[in-house]
N, C-alpha and C. Protein backbone atom coordinates (compact mmCIF):
# COMPACT_ATOMS: atom_id res chain seq x y z
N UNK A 1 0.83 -1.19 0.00
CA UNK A 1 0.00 0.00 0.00
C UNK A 1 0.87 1.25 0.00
N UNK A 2 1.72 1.30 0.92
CA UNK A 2 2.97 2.53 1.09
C UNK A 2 3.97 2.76 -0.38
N UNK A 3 3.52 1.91 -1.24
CA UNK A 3 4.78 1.60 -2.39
C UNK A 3 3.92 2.11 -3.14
N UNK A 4 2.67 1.91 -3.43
CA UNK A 4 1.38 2.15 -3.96
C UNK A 4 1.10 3.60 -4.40
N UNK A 5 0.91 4.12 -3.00
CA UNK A 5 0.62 5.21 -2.64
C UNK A 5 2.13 6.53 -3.18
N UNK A 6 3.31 6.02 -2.73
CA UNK A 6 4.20 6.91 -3.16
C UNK A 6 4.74 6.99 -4.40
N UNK A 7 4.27 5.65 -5.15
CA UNK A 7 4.89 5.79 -6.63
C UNK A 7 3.61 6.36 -7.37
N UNK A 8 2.22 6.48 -7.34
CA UNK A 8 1.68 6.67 -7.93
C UNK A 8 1.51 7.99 -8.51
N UNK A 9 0.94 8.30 -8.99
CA UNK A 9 0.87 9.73 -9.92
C UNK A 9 -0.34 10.44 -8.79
N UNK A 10 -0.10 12.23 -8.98
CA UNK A 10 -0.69 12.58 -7.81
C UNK A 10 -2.63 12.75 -7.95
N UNK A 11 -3.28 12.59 -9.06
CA UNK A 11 -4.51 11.98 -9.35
C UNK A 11 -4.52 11.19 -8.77
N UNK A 12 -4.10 9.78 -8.64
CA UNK A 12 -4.35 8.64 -8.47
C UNK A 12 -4.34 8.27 -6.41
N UNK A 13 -2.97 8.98 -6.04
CA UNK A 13 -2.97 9.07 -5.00
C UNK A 13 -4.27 9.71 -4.27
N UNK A 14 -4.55 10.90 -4.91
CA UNK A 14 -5.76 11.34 -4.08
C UNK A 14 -7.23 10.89 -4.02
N UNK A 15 -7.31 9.88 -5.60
CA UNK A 15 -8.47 9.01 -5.35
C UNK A 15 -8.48 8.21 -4.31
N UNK A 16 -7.00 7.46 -4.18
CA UNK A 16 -7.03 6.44 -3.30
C UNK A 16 -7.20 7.04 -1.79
N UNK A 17 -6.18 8.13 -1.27
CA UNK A 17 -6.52 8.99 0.03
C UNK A 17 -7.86 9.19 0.36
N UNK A 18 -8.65 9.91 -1.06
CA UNK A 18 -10.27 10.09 -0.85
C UNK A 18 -11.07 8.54 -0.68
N UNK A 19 -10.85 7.82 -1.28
CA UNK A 19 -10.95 6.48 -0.68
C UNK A 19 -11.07 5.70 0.44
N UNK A 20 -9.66 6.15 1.44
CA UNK A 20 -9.09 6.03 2.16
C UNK A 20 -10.27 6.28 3.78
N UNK A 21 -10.01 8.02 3.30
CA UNK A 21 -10.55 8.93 4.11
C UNK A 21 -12.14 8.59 3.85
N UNK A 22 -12.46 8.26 3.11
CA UNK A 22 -14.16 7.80 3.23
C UNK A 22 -14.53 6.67 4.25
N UNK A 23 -13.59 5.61 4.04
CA UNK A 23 -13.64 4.36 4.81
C UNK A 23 -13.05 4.58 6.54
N UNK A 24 -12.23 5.56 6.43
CA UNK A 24 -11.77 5.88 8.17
C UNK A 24 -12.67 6.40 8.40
N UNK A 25 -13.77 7.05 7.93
CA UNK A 25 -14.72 8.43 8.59
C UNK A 25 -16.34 6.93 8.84
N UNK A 26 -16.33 6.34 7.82
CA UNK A 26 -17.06 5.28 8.46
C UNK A 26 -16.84 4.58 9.51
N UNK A 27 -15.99 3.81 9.50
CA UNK A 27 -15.41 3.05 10.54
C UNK A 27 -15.50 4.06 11.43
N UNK A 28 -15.10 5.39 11.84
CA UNK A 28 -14.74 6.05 13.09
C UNK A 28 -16.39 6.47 14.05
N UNK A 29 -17.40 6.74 12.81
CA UNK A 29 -18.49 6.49 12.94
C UNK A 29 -19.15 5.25 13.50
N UNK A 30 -19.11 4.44 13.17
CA UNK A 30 -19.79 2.84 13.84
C UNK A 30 -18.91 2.50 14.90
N UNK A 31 -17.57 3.09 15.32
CA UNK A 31 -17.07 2.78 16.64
C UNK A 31 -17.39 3.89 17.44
N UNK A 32 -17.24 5.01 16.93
CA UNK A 32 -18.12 5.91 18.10
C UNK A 32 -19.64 5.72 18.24
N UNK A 33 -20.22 5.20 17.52
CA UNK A 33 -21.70 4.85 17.54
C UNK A 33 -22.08 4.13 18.61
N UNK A 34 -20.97 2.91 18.74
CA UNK A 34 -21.31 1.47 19.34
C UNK A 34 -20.11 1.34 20.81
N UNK A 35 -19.33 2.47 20.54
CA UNK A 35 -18.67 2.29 22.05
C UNK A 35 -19.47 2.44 23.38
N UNK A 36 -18.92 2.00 24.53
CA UNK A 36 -20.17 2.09 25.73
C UNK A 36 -19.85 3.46 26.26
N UNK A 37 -20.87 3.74 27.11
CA UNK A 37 -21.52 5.07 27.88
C UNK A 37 -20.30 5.81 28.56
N UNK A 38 -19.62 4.52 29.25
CA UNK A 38 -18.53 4.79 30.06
C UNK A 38 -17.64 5.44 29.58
N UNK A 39 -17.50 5.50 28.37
CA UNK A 39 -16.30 5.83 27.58
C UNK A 39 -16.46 7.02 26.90
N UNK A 40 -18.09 7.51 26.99
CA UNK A 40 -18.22 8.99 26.38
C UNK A 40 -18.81 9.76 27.57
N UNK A 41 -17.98 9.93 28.48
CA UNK A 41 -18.43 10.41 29.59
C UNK A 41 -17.52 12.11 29.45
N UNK A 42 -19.13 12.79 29.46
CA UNK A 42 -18.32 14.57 29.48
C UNK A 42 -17.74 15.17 30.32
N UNK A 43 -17.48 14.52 31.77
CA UNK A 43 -17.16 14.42 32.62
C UNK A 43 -15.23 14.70 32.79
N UNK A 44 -15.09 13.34 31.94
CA UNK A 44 -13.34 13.02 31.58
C UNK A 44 -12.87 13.42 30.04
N UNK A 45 -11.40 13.08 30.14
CA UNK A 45 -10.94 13.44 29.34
C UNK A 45 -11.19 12.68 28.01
N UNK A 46 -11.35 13.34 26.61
CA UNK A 46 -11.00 14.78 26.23
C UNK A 46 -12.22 15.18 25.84
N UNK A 47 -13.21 15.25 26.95
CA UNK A 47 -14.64 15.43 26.63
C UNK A 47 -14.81 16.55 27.95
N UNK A 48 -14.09 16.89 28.74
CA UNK A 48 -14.10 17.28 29.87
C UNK A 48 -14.32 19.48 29.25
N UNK A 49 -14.74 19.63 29.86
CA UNK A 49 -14.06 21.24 29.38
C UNK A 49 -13.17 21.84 30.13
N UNK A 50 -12.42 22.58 29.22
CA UNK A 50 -11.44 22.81 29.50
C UNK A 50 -11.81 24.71 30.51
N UNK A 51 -10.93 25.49 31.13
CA UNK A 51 -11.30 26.49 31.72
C UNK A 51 -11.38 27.59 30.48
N UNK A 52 -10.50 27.41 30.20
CA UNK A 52 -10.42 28.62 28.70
C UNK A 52 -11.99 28.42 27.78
N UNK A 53 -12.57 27.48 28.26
CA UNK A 53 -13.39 27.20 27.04
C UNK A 53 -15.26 27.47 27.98
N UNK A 54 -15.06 27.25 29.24
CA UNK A 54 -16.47 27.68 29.74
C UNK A 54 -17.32 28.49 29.11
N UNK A 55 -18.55 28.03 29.52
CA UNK A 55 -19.75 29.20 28.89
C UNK A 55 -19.16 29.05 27.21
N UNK A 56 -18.75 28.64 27.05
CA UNK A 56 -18.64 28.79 25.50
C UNK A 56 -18.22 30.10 24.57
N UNK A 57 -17.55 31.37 25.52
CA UNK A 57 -16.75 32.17 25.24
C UNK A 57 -15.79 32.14 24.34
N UNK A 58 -15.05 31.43 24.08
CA UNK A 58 -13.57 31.39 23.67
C UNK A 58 -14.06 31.30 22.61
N UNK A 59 -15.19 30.11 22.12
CA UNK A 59 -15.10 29.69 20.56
C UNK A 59 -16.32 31.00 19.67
N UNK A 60 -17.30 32.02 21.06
CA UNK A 60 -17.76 32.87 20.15
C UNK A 60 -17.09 33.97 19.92
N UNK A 61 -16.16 34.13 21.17
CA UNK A 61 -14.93 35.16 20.59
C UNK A 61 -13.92 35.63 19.56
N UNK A 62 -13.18 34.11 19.63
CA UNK A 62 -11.93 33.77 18.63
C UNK A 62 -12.25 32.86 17.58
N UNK A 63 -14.02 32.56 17.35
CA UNK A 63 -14.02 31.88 15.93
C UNK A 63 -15.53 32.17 15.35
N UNK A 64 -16.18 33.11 16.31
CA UNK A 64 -16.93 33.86 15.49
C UNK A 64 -18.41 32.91 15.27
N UNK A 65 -18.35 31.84 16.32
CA UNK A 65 -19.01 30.23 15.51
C UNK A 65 -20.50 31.20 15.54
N UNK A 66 -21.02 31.63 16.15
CA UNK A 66 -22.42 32.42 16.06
C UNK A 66 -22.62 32.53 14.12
N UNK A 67 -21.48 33.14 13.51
CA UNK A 67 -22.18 33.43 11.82
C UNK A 67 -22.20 32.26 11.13
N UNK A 68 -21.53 30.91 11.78
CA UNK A 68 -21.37 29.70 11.09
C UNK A 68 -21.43 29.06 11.48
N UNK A 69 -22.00 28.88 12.64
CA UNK A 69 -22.93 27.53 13.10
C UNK A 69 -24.21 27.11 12.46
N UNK A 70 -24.75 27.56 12.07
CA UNK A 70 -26.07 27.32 11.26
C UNK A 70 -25.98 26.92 10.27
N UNK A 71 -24.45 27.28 9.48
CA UNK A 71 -24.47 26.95 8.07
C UNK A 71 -23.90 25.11 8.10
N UNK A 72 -23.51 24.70 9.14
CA UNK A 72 -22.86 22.68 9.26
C UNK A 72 -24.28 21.99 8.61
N UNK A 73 -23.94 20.64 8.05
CA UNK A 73 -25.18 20.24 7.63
C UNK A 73 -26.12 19.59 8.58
N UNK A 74 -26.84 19.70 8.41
CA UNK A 74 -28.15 19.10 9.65
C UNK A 74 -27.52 17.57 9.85
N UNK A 75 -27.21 16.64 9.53
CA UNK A 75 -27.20 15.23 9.53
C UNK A 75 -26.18 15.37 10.96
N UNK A 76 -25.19 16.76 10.74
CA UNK A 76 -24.57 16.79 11.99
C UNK A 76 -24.79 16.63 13.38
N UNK A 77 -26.04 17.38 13.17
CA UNK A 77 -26.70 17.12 13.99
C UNK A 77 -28.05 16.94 14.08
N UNK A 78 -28.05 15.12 13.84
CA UNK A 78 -28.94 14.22 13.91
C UNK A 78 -30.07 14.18 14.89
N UNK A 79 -29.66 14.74 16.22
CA UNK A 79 -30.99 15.07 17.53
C UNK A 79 -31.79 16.47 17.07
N UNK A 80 -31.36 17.59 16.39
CA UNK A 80 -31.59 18.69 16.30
C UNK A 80 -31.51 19.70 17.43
N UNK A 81 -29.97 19.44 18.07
CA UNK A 81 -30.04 20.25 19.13
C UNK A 81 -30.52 21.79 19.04
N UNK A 82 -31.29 22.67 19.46
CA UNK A 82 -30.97 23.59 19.57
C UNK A 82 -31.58 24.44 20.97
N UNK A 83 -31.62 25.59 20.94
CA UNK A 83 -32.25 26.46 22.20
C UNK A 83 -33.08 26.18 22.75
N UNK A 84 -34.37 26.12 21.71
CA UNK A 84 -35.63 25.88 22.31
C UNK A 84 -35.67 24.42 22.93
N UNK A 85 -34.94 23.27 22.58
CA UNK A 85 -35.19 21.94 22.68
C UNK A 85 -34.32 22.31 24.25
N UNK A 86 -33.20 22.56 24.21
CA UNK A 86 -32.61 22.30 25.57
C UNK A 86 -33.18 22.74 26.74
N UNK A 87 -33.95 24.33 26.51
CA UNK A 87 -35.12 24.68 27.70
C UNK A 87 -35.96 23.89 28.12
N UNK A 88 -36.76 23.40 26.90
CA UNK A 88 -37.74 22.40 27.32
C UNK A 88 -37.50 21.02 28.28
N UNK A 89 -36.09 20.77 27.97
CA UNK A 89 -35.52 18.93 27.75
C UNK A 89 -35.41 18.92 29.84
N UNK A 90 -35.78 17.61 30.10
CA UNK A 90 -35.72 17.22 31.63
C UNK A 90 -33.91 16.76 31.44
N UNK A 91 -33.51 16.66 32.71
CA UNK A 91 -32.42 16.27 33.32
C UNK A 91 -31.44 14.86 32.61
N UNK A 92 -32.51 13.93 32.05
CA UNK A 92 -32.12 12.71 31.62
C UNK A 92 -32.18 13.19 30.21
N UNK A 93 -32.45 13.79 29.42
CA UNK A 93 -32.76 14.29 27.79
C UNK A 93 -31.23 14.99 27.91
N UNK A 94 -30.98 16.41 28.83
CA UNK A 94 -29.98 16.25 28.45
C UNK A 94 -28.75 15.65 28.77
N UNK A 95 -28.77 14.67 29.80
CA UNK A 95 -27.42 13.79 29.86
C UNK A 95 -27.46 12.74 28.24
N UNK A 96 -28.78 12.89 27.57
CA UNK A 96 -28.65 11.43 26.14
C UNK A 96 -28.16 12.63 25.48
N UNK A 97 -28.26 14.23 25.50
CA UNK A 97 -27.71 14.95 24.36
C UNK A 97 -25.98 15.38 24.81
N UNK A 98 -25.96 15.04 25.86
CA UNK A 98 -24.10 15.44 26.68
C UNK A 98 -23.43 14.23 25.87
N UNK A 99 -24.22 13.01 25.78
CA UNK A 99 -23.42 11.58 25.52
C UNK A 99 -23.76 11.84 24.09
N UNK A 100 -24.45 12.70 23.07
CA UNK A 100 -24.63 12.09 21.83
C UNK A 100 -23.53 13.40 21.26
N UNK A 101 -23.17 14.26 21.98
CA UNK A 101 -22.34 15.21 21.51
C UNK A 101 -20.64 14.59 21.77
N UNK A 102 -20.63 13.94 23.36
CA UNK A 102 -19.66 13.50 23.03
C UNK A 102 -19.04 12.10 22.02
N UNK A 103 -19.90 11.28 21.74
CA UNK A 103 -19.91 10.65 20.67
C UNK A 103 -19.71 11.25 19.27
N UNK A 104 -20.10 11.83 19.05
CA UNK A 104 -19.85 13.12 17.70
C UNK A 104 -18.64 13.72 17.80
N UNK A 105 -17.86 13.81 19.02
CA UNK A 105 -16.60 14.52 19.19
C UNK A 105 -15.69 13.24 18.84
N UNK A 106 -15.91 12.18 19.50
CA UNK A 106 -15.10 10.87 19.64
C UNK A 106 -14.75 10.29 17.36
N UNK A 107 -15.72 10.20 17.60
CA UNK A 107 -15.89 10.22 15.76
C UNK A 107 -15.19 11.19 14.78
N UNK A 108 -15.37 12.61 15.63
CA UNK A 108 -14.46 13.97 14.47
C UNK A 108 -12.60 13.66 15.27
N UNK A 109 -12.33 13.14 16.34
CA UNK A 109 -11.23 13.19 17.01
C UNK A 109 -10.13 11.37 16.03
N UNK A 110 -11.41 10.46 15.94
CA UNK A 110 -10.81 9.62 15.29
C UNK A 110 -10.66 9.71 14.07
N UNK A 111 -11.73 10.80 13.03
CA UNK A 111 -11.09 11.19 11.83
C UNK A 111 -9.53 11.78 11.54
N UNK A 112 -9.70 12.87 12.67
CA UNK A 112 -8.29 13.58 12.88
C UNK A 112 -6.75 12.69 12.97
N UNK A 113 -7.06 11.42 13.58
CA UNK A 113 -6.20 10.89 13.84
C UNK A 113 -5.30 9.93 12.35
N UNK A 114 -6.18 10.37 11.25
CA UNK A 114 -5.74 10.47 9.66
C UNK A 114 -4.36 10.53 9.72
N UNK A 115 -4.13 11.86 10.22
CA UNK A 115 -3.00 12.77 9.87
C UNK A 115 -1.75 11.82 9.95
N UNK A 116 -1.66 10.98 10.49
CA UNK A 116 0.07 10.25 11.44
C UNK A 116 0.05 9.20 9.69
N UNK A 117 -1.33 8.90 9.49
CA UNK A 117 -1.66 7.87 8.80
C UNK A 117 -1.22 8.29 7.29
N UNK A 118 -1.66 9.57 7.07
CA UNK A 118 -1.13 9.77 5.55
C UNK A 118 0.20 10.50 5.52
N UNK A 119 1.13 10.57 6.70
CA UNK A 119 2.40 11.12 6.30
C UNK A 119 3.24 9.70 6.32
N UNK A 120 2.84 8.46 7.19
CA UNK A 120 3.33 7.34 6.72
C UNK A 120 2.91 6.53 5.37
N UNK A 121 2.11 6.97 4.57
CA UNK A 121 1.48 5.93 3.58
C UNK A 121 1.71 6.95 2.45
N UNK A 122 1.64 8.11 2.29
CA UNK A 122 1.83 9.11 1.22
C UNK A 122 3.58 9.51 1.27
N UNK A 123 3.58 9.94 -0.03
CA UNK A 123 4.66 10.82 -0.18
C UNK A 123 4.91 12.18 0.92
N UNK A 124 6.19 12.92 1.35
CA UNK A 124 6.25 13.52 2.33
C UNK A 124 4.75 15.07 2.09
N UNK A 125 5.02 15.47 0.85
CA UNK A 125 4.75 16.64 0.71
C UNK A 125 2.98 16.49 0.72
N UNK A 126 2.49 15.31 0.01
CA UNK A 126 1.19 14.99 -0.36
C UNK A 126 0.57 14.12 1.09
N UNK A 127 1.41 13.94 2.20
CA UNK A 127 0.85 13.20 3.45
C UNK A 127 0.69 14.43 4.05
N UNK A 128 1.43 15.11 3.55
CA UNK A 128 1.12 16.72 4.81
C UNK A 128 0.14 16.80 4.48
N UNK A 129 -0.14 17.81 2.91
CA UNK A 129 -1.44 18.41 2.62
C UNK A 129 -2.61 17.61 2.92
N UNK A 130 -2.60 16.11 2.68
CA UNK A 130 -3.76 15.63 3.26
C UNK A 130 -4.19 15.38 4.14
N UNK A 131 -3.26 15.05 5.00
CA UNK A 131 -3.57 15.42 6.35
C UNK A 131 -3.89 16.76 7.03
N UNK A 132 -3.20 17.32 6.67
CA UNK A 132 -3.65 18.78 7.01
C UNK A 132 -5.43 19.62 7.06
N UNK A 133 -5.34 19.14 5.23
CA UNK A 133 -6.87 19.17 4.98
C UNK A 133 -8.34 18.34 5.50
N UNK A 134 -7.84 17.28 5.92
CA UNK A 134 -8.19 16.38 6.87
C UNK A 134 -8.98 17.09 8.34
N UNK A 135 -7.49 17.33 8.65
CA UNK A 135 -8.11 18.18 10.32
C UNK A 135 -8.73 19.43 9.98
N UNK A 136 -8.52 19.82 8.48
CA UNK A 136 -9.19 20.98 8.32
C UNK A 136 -10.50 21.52 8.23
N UNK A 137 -10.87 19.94 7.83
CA UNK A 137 -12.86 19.74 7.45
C UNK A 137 -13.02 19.37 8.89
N UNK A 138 -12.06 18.70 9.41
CA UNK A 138 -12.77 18.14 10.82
C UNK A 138 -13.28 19.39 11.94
N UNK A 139 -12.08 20.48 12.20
CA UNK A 139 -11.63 21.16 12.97
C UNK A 139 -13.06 22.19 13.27
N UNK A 140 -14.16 22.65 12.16
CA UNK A 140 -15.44 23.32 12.20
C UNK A 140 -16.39 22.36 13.42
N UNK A 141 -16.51 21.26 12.84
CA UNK A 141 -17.34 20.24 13.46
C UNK A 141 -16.92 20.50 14.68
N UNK A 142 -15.50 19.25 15.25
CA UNK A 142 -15.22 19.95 16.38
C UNK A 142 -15.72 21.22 17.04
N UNK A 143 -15.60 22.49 16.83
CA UNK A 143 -15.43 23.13 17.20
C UNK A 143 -17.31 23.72 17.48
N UNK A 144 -17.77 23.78 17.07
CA UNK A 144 -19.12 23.25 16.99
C UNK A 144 -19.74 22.54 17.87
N UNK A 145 -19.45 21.35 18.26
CA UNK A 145 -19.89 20.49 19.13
C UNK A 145 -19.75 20.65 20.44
N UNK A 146 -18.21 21.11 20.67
CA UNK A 146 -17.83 21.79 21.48
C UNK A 146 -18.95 22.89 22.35
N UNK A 147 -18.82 23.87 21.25
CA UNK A 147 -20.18 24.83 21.78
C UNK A 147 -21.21 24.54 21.83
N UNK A 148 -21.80 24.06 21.23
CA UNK A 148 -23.43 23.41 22.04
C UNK A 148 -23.12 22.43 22.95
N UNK A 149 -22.29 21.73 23.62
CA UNK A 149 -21.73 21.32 24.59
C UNK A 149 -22.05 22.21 26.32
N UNK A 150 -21.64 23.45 25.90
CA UNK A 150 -21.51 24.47 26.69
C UNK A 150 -22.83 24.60 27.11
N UNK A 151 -23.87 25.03 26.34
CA UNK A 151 -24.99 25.47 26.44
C UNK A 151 -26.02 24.24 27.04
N UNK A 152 -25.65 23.26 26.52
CA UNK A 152 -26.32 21.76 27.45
C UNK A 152 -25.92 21.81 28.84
N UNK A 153 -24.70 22.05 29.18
CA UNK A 153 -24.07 21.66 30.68
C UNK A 153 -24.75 22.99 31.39
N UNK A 154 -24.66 24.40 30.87
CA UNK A 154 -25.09 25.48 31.88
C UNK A 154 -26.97 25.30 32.00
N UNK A 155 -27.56 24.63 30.90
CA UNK A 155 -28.69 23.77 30.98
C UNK A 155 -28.92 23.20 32.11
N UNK A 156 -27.85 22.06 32.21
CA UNK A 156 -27.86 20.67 33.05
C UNK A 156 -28.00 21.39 34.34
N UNK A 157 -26.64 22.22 35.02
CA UNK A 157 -26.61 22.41 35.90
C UNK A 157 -27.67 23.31 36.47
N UNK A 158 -28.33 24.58 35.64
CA UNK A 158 -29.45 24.74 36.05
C UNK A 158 -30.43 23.98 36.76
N UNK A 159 -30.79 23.13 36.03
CA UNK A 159 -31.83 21.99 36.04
C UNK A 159 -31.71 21.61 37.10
N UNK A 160 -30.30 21.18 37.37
CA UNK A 160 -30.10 20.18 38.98
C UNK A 160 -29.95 21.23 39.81
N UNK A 161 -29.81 22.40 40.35
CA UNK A 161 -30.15 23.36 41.33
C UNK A 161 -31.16 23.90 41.06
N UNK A 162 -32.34 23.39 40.39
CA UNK A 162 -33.53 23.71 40.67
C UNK A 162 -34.57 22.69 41.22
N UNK A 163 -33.87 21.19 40.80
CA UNK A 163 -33.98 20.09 41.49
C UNK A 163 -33.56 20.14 43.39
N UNK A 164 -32.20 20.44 43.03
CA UNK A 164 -31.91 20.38 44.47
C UNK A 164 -32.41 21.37 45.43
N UNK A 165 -33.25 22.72 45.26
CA UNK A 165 -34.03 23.41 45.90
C UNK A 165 -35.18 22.33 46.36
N UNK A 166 -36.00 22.37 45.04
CA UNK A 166 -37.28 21.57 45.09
C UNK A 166 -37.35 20.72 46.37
N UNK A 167 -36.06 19.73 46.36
CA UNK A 167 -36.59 18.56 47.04
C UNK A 167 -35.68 19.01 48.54
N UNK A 168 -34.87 20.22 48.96
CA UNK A 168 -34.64 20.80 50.15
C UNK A 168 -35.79 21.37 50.57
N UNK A 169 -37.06 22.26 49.68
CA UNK A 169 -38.41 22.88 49.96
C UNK A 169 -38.71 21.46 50.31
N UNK A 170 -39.26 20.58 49.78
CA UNK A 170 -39.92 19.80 50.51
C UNK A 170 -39.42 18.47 51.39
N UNK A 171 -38.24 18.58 51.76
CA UNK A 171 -37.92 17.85 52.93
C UNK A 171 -38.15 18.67 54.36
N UNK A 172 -37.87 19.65 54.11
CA UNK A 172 -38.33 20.72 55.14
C UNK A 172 -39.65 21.47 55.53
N UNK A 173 -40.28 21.30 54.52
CA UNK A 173 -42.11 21.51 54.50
C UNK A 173 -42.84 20.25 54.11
N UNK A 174 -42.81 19.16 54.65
CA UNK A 174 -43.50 18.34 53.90
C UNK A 174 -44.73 18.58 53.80
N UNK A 175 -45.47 19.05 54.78
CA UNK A 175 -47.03 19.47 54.87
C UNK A 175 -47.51 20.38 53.66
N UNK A 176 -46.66 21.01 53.25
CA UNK A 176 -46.84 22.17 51.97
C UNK A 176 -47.15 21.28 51.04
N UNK A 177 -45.46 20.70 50.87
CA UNK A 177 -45.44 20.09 49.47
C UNK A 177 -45.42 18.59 49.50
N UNK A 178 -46.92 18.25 49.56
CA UNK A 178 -46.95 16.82 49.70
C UNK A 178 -47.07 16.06 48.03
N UNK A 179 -45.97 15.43 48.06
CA UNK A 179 -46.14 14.57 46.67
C UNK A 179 -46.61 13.61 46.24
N UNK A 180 -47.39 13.38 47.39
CA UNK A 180 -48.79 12.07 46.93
C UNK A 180 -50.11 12.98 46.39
N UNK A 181 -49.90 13.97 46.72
CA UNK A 181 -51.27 14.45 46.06
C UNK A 181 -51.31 14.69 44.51
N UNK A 182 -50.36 14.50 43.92
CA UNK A 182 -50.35 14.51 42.84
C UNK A 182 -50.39 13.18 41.70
């Protein structure tokens, strides 16, 4: 394949790369699809957020994602996250949208991981550029996911300190707020 790839003419190479890169982006898909819960936890690493990145600042600051978030294709996002859905969504809706974002990250992070792949299998100059271009389609997505990430968790945590009032009001008033009457 490596003999393949570097003797060939540079048409040919990039069918086969585009080839290549079609079949890693599947595969990276049906293993992030089918990996377990444990393992897309937003919690840990590299799903964790980082401090630079809270509230989702950094990426409307330094990449502007507000004029080009809208424009990714919908299939991206397959749940249809958006504003109105996350207000509405209970506590467990959004921990399935925390795990379906980090699954979507796990999938754009194993595309990325291309790059090592086409500077060993390509010629020096033509493993760069494709790799390069590689993380380059990836790097929007990412970055994307990322931020509606943000907006789920300041969601979440809402949610659960309005939970954890609730059920301090009624451990302390039970007579008020009796929950058999309902």
């Amino acid at each position: 394949m490596r003999k393949l790839l570097k003797d060939s003419s540079v048409g040919m190479t990039i069918i086969i790369n585009i080839l290549i890169v079609c079949l890693w982006s599947f595969l990276s898909f049906i293993i992030s699809k089918h990996i377990g819960k444990k393992h897309v936890n937003y919690r840990k690493f590299p799903y964790r957020a980082y401090k630079f990145e809270r509230k989702g600042r950094f990426y409307a600051e330094n990449f502007d994602i507000d004029a080009w978030y809208g424009l990714l294709p919908i299939k991206y996002n397959r749940e249809n996250i958006n504003s109105m859905k996350i207000e509405k969504a209970d506590i467990l809706t959004l921990k399935n949208y925390l795990t379906f974002t980090c699954r979507s990250e796990l999938c754009i992070l194993i595309n990325c991981l291309y790059l090592p792949f086409a500077f060993l299998f390509n010629a020096p100059y033509m493993g760069f550029i494709l790799g390069i271009l590689v993380v380059m389609f990836n790097l929007p997505f990412l970055a994307a996911n990322r931020y509606v990430r943000f907006f789920l968790l300041n969601e979440f945590v809402k949610k659960r300190k309005e939970r954890e009032i609730m059920d301090y009001i009624v451990e302390n008033n039970p007579d008020k707020y009796d929950l058999e009457q309902f």
